[in-house]
N, C-alpha and C. Protein backbone atom coordinates (compact mmCIF):
# COMPACT_ATOMS: atom_id res chain seq x y z
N UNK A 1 131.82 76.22 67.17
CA UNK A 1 130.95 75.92 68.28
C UNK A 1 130.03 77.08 68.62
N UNK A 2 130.47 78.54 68.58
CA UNK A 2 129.84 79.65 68.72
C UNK A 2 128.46 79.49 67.88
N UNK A 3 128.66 79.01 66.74
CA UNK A 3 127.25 78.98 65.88
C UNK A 3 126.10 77.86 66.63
N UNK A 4 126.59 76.65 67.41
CA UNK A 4 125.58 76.07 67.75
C UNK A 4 124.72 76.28 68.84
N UNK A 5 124.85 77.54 69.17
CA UNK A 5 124.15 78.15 70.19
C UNK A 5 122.98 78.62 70.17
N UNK A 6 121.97 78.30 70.58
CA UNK A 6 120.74 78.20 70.07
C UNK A 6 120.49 79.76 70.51
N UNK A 7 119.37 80.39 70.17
CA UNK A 7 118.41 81.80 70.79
C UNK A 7 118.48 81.08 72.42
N UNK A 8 117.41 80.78 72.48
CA UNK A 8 117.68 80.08 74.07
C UNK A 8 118.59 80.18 74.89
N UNK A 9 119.43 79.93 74.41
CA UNK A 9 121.23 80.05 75.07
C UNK A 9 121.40 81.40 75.29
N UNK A 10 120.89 82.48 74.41
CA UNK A 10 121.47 83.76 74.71
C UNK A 10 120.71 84.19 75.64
N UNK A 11 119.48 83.93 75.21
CA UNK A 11 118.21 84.73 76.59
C UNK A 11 118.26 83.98 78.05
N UNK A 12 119.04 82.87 78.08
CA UNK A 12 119.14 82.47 79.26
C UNK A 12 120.57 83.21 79.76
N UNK A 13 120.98 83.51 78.91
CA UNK A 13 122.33 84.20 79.51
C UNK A 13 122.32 85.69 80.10
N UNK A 14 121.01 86.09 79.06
CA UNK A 14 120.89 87.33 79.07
C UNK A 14 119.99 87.55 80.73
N UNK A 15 118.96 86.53 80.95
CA UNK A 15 118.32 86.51 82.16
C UNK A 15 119.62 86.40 83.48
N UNK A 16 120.62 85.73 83.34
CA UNK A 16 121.28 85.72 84.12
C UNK A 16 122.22 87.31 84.32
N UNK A 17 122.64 87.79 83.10
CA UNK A 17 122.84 89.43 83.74
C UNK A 17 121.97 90.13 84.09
N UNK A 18 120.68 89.90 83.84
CA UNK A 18 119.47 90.69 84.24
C UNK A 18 119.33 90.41 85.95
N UNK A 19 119.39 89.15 86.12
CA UNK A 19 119.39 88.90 87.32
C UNK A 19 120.64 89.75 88.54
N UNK A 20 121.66 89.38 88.03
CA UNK A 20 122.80 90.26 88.25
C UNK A 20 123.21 91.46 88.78
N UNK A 21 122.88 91.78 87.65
CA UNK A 21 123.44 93.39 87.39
C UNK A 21 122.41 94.32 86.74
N UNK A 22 121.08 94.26 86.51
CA UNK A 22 119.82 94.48 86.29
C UNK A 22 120.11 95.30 84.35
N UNK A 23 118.96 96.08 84.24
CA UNK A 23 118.80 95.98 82.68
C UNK A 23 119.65 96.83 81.96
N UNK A 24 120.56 97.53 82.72
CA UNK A 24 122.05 98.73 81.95
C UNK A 24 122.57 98.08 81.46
N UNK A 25 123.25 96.20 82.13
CA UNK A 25 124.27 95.98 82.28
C UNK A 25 124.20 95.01 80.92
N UNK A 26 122.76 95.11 80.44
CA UNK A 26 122.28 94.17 79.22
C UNK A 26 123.01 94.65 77.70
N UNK A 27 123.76 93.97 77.16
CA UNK A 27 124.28 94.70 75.70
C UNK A 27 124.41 93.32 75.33
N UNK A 28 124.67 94.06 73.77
CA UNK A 28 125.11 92.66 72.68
C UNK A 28 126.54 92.69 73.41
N UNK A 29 127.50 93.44 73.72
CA UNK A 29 128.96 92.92 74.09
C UNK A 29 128.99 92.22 75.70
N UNK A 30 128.07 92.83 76.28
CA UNK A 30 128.21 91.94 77.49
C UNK A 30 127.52 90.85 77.56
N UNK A 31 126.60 90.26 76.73
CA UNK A 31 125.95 89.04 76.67
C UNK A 31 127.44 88.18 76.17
N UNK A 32 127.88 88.76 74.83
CA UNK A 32 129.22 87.89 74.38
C UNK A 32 129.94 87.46 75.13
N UNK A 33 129.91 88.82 75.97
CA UNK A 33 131.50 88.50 76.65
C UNK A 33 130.93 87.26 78.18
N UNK A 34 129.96 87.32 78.68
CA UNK A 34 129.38 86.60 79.35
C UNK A 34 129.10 84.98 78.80
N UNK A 35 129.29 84.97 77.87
CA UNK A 35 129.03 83.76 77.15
C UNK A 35 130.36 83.02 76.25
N UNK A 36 131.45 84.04 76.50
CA UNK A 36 132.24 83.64 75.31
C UNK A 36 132.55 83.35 74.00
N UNK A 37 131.60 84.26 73.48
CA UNK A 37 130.97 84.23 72.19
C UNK A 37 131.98 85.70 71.24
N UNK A 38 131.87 85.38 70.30
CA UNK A 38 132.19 86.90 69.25
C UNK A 38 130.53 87.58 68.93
N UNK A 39 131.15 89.54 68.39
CA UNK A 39 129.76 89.72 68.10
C UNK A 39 129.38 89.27 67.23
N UNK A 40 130.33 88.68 66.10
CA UNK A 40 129.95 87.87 64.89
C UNK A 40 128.64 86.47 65.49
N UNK A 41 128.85 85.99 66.45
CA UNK A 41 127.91 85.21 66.40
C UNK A 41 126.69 85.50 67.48
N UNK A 42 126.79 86.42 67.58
CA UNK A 42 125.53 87.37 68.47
C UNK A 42 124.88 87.32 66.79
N UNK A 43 125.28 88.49 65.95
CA UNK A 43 124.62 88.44 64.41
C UNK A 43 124.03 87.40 63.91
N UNK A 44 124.90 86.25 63.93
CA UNK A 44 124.75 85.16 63.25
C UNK A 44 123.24 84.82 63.68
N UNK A 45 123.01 84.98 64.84
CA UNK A 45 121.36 84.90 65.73
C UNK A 45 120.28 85.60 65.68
N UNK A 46 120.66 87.11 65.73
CA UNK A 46 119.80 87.94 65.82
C UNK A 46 120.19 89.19 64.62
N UNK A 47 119.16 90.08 64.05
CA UNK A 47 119.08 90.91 62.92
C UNK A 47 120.33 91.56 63.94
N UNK A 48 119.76 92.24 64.84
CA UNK A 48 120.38 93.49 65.81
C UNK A 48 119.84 93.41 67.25
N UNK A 49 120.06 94.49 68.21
CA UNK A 49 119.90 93.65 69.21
C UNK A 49 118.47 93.84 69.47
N UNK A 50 117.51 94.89 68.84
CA UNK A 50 115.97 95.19 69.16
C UNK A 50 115.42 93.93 68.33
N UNK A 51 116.26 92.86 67.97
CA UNK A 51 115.14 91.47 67.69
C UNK A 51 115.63 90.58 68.78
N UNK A 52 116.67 90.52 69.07
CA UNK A 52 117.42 89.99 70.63
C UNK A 52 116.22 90.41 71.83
N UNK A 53 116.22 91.98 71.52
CA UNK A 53 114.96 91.90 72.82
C UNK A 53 113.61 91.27 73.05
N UNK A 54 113.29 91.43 71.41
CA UNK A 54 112.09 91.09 71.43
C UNK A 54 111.91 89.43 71.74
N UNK A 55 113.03 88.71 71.21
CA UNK A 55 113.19 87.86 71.34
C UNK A 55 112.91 86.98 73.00
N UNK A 56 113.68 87.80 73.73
CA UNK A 56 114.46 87.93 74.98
C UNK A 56 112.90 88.19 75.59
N UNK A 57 112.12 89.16 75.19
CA UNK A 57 110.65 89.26 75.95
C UNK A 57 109.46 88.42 75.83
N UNK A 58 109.78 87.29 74.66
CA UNK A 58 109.12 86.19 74.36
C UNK A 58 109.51 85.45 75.22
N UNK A 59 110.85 85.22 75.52
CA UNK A 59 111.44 83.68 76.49
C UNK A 59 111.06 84.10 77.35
N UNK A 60 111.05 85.18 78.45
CA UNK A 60 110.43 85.34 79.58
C UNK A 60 109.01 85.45 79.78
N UNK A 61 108.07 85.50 78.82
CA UNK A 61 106.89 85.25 78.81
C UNK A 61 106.76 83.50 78.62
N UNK A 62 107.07 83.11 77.96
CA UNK A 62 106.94 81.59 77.36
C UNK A 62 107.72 81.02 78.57
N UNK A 63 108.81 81.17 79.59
CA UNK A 63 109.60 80.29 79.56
C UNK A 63 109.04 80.52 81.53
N UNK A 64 108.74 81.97 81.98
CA UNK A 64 108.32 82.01 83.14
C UNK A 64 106.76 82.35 83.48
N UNK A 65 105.94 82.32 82.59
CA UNK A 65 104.61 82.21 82.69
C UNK A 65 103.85 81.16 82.29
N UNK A 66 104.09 81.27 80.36
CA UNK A 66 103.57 80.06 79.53
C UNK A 66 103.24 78.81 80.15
N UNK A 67 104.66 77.91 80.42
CA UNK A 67 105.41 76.97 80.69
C UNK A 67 104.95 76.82 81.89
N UNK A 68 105.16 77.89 83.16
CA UNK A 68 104.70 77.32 84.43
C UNK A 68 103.16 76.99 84.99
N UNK A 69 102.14 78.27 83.78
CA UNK A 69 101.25 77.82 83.76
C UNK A 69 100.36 77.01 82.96
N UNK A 70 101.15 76.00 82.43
CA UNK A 70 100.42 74.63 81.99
C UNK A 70 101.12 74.07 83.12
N UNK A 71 102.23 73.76 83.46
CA UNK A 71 102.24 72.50 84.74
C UNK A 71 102.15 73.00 85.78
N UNK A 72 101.38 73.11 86.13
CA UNK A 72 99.94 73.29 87.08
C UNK A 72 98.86 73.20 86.42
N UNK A 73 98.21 73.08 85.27
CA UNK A 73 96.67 73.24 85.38
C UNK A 73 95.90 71.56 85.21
N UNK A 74 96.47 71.01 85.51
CA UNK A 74 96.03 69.60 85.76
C UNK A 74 96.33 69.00 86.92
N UNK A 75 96.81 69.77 87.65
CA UNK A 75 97.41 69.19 88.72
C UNK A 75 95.39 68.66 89.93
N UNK A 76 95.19 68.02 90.70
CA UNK A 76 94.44 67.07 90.71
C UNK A 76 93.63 67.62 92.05
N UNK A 77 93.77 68.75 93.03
CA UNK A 77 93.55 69.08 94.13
C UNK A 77 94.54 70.54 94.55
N UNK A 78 93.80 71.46 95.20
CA UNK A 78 93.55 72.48 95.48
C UNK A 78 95.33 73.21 96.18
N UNK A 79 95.30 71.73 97.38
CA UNK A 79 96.48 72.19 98.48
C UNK A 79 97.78 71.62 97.41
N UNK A 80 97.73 70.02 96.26
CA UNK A 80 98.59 70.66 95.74
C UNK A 80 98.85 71.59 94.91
N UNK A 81 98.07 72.14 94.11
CA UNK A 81 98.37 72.99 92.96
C UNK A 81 98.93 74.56 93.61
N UNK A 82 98.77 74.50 95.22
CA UNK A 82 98.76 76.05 95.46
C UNK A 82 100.47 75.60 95.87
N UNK A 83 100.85 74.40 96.70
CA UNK A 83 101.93 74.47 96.74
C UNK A 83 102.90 74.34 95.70
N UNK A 84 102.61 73.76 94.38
CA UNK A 84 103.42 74.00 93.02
C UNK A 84 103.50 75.19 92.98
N UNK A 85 102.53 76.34 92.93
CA UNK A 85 102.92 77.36 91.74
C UNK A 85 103.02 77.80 93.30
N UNK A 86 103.20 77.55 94.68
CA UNK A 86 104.11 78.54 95.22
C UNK A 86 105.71 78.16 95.15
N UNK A 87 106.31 77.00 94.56
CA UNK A 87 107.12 76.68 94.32
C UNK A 87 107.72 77.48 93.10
N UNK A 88 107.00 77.34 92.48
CA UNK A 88 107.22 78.32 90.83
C UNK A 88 107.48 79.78 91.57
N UNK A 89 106.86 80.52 91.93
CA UNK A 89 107.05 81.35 92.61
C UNK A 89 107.98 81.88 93.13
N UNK A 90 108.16 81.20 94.44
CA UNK A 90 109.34 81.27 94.56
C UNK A 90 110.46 81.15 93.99
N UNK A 91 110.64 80.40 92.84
CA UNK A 91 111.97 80.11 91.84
C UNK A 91 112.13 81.20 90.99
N UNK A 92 111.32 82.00 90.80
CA UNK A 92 111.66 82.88 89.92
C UNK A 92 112.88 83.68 89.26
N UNK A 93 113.27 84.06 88.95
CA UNK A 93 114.87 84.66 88.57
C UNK A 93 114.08 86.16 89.22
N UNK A 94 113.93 86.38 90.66
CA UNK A 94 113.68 87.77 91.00
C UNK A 94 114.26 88.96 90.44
N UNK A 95 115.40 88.92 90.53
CA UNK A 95 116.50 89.77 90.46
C UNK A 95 116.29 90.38 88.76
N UNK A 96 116.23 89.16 87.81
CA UNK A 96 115.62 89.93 86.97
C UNK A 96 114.37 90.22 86.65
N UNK A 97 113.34 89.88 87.13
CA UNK A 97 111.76 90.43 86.58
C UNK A 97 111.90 91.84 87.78
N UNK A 98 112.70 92.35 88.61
CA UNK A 98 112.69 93.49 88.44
C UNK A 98 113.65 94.16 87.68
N UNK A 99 114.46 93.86 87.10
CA UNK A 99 115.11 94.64 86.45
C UNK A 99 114.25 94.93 85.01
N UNK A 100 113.43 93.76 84.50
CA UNK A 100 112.51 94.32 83.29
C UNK A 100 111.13 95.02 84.08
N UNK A 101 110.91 94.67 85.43
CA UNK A 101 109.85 96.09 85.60
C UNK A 101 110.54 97.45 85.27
N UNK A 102 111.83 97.24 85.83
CA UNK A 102 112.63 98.78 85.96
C UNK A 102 112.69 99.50 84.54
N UNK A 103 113.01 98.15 83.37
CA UNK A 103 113.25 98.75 82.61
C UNK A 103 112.26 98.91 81.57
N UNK A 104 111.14 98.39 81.81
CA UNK A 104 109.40 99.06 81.51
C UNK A 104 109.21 100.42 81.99
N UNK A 105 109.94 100.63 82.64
CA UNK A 105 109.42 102.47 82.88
C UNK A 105 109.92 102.97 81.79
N UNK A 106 110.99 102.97 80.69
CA UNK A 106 111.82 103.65 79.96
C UNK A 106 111.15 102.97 78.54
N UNK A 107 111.13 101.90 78.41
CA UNK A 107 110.98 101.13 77.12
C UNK A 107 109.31 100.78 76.80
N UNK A 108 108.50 100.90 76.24
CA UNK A 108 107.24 101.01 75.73
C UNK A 108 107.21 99.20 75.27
N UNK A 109 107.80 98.54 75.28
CA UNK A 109 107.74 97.17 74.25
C UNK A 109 108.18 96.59 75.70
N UNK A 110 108.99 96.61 76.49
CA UNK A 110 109.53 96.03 77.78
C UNK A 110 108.24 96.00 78.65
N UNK A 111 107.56 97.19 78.37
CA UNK A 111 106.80 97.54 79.80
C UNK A 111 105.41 96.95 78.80
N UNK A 112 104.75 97.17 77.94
CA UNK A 112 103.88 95.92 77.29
C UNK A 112 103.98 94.23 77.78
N UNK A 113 105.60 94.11 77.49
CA UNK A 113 105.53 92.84 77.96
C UNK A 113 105.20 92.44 79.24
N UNK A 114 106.04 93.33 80.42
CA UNK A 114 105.40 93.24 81.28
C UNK A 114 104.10 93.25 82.04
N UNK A 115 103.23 93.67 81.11
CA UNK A 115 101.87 93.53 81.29
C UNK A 115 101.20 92.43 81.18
N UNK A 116 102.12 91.65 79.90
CA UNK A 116 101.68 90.67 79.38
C UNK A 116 101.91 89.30 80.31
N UNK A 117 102.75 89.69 80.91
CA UNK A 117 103.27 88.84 82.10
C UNK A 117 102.22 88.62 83.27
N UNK A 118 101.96 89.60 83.24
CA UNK A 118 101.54 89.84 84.65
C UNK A 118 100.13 89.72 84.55
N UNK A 119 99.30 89.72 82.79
CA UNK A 119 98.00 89.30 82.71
C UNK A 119 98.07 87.83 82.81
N UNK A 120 99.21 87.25 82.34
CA UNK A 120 99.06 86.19 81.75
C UNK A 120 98.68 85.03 83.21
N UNK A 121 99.91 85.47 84.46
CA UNK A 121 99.93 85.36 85.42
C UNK A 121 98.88 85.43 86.31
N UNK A 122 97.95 86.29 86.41
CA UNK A 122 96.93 86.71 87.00
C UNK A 122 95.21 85.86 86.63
N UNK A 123 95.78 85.82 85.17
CA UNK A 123 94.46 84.85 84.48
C UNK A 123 94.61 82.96 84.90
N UNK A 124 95.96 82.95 84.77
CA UNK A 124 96.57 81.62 84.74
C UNK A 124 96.04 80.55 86.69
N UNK A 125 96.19 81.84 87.51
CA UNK A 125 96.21 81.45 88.69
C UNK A 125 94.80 81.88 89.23
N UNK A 126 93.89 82.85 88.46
CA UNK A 126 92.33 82.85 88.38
C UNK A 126 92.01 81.68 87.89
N UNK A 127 92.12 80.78 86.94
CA UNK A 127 91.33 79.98 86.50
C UNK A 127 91.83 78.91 87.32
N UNK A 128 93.11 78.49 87.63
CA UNK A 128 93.64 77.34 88.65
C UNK A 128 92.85 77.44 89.62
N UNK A 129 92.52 78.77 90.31
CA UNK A 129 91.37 78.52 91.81
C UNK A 129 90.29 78.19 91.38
N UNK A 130 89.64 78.66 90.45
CA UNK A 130 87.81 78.88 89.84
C UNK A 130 88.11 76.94 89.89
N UNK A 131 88.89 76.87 88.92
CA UNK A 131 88.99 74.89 88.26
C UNK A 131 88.90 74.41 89.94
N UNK A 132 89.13 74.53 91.21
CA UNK A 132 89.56 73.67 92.30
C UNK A 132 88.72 74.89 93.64
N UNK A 133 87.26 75.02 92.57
CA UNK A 133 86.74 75.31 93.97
C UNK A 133 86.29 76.65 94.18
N UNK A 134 87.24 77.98 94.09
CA UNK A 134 87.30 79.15 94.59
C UNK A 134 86.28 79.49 93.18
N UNK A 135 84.76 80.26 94.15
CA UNK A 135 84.18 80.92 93.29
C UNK A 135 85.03 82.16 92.51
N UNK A 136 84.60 82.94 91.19
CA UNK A 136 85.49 83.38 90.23
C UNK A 136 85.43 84.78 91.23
N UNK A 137 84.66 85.43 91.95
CA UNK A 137 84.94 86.83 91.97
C UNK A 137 86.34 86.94 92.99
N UNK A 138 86.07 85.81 94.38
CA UNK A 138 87.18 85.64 95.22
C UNK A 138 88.43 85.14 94.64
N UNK A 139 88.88 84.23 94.01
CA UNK A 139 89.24 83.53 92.79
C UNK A 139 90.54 84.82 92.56
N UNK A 140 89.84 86.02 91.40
CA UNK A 140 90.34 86.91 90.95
C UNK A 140 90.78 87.73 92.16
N UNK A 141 90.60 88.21 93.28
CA UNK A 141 90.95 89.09 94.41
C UNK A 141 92.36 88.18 94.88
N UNK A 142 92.07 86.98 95.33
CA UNK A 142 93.24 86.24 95.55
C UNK A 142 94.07 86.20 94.59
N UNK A 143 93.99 86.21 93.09
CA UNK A 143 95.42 85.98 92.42
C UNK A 143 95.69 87.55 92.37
N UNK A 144 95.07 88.38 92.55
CA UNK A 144 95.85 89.86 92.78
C UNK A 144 96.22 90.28 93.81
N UNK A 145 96.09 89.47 94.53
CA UNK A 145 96.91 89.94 96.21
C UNK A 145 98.20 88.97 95.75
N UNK A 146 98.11 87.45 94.85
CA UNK A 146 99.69 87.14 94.80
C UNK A 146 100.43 87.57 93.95
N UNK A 147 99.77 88.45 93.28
CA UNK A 147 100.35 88.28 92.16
C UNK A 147 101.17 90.38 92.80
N UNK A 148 100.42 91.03 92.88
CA UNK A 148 101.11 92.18 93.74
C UNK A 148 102.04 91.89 95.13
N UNK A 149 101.73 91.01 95.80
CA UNK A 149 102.62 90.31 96.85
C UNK A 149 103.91 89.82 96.02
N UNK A 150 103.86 89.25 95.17
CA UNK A 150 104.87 88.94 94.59
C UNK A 150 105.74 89.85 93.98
N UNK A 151 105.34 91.05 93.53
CA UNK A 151 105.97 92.03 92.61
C UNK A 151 106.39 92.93 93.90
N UNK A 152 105.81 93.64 94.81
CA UNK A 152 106.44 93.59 96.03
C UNK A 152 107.27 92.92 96.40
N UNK A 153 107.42 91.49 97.24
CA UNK A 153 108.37 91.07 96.98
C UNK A 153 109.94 91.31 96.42
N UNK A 154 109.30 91.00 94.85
CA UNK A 154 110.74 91.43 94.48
C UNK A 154 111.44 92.67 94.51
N UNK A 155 110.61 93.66 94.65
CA UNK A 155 111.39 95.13 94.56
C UNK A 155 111.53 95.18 95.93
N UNK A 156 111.09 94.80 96.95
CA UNK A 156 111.68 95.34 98.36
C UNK A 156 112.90 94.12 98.67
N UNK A 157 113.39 93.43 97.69
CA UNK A 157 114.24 92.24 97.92
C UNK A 157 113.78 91.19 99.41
N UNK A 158 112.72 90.66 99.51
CA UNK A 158 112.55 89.68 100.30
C UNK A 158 112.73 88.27 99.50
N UNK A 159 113.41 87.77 100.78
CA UNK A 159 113.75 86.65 100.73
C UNK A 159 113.13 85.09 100.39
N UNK A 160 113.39 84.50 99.66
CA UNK A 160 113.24 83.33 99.03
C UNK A 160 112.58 83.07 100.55
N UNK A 161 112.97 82.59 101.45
CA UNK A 161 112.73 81.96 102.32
C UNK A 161 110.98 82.99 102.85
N UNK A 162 111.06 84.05 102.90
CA UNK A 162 110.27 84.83 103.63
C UNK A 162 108.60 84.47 102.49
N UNK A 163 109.50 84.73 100.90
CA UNK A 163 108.43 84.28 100.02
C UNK A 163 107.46 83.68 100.46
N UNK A 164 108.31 82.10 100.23
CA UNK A 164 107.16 81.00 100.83
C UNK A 164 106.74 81.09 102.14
N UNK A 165 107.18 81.44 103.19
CA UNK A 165 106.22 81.43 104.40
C UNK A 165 104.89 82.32 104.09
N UNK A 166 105.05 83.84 103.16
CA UNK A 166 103.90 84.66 102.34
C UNK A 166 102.87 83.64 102.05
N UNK A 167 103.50 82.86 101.13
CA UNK A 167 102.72 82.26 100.22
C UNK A 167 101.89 80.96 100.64
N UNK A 168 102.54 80.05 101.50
CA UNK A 168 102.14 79.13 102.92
C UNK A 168 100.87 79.67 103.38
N UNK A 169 100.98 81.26 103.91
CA UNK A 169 99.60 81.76 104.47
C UNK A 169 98.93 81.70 103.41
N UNK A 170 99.27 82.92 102.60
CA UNK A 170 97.71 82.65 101.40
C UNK A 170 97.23 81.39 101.01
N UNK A 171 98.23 80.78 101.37
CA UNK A 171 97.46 78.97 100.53
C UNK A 171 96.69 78.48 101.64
N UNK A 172 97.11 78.53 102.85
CA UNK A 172 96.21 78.34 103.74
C UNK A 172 94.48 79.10 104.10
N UNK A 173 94.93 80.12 103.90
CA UNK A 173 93.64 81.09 103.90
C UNK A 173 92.85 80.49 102.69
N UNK A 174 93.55 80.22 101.47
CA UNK A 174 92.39 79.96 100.39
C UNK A 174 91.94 78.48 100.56
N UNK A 175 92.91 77.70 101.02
CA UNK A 175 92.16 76.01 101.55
C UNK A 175 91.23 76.24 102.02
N UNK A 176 91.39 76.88 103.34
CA UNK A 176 90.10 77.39 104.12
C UNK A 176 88.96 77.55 103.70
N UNK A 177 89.20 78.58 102.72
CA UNK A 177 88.31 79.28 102.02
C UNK A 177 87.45 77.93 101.18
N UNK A 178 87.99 77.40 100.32
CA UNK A 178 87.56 75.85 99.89
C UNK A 178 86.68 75.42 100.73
N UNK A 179 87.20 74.68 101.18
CA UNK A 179 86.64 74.09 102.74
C UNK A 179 85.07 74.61 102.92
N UNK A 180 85.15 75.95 103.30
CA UNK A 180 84.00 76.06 103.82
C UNK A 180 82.57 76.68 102.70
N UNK A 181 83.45 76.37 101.40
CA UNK A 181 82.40 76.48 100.51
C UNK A 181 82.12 75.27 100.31
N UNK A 182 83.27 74.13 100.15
CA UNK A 182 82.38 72.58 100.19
C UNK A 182 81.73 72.15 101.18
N UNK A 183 81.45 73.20 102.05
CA UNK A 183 80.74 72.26 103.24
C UNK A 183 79.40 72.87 103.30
C-alpha cells in the first residue's frame, strides 16, 4: 500500500508539518513517520530529498497559486471575484507559507520559489481587477497592498477571522473604486 502513494500525498503531508511545526521539523523521516510510510518508500518516490523539495515547491506553487488563480478568472463580476479569492485567501495553509518564507532566508531555491509565488499571485489578482474594471496602474497598487497585507498577516499570526474582515474592506474600497469609474 506504501507504494500507492502518489507525490501529492507526500507534499500534502509535508504542507501539513510545515503548517505545524514550520520548516526544521521537515525531513524524509518525519514526513514517514507522519504518514506511516518506510524510508524505503519515501525512495521509491523521490531520487533524495532535494527532488522531494523541489517537488514540494512545485505543489505549492501549482496547488496554492496556479489552481486558485484559474478559478477565479472567469468568474463574471467584480464583487464576486473579490469575494472568491478573498475566500482563497483566507484558506490558505498560513502556518506554512510562513514557514517557507522563513525558510527562503536560508535556502536560495525555497526563497526563488517564493518569489515565484508571490509574482505569480500579484500578476494573477492584477489582471482579475484590470479584466472587471480597475484601470491597470490602480489595479497593480491594490494587488500589492493584498498581497503584502497578506504576508503580514501571516507572520504577525492574525486571525482567519480578522483576515476577512481586512479583506471585506479592500473589496469594498475597490467596488467603490469600480463604481465611480463606471459612472
Amino acid at each position: 500500500m506504501a507504494g500507492r502513494r502518489s507525490r501529492d500525498d507526500y507534499f500534502a503531508a509535508a504542507m501539513q508539518i510545515l503548517e505545524v511545526s514550520g520548516f526544521p521539523a521537515l525531513s524524509a523521516s518525519a514526513l514517514v513517520d507522519h504518514m506511516g510510510l518506510t524510508r524505503g518508500a519515501f525512495y521509491h518516490r523521490f531520487e533524495n530529498f532535494d527532488d522531494f523539495v523541489d517537488g514540494l515547491l512545485e505543489y505549492w506553487e501549482r496547488h496554492y497559486s496556479r489552481v486558485l488563480i484559474s478559478e477565479s478568472a472567469d468568474v463574471p463580476d467584480l464583487f464576486t471575484m473579490l469575494r472568491l479569492q478573498t475566500q482563497m485567501a483566507v484558506s490558505l495553509p498560513h502556518g506554512a507559507e510562513v514557514a517557507f518564507r522563513a525558510w527562503g532566508t536560508i535556502n536560495p531555491r525555497v526563497a526563488d520559489a517564493q518569489k515565484r509565488v508571490d509574482q505569480l499571485r500579484r500578476a494573477g489578482l492584477t489582471r482579475s481587477l484590470v479584466d472587471h474594471g480597475i484601470p491597470p496602474a490602480p489595479a497593480s497598487v491594490y494587488a500589492d497592498i493584498s498581497l503584502n497585507a497578506l504576508a503580514g498577516a501571516q507572520m504577525s499570526g492574525t486571525t482567519p477571522e480578522r483576515m476577512l474582515t481586512m479583506y471585506e474592506e479592500l473589496g469594498g474600497l475597490l467596488t467603490a473604486r469600480a463604481n465611480n469609474i463606471a459612472m
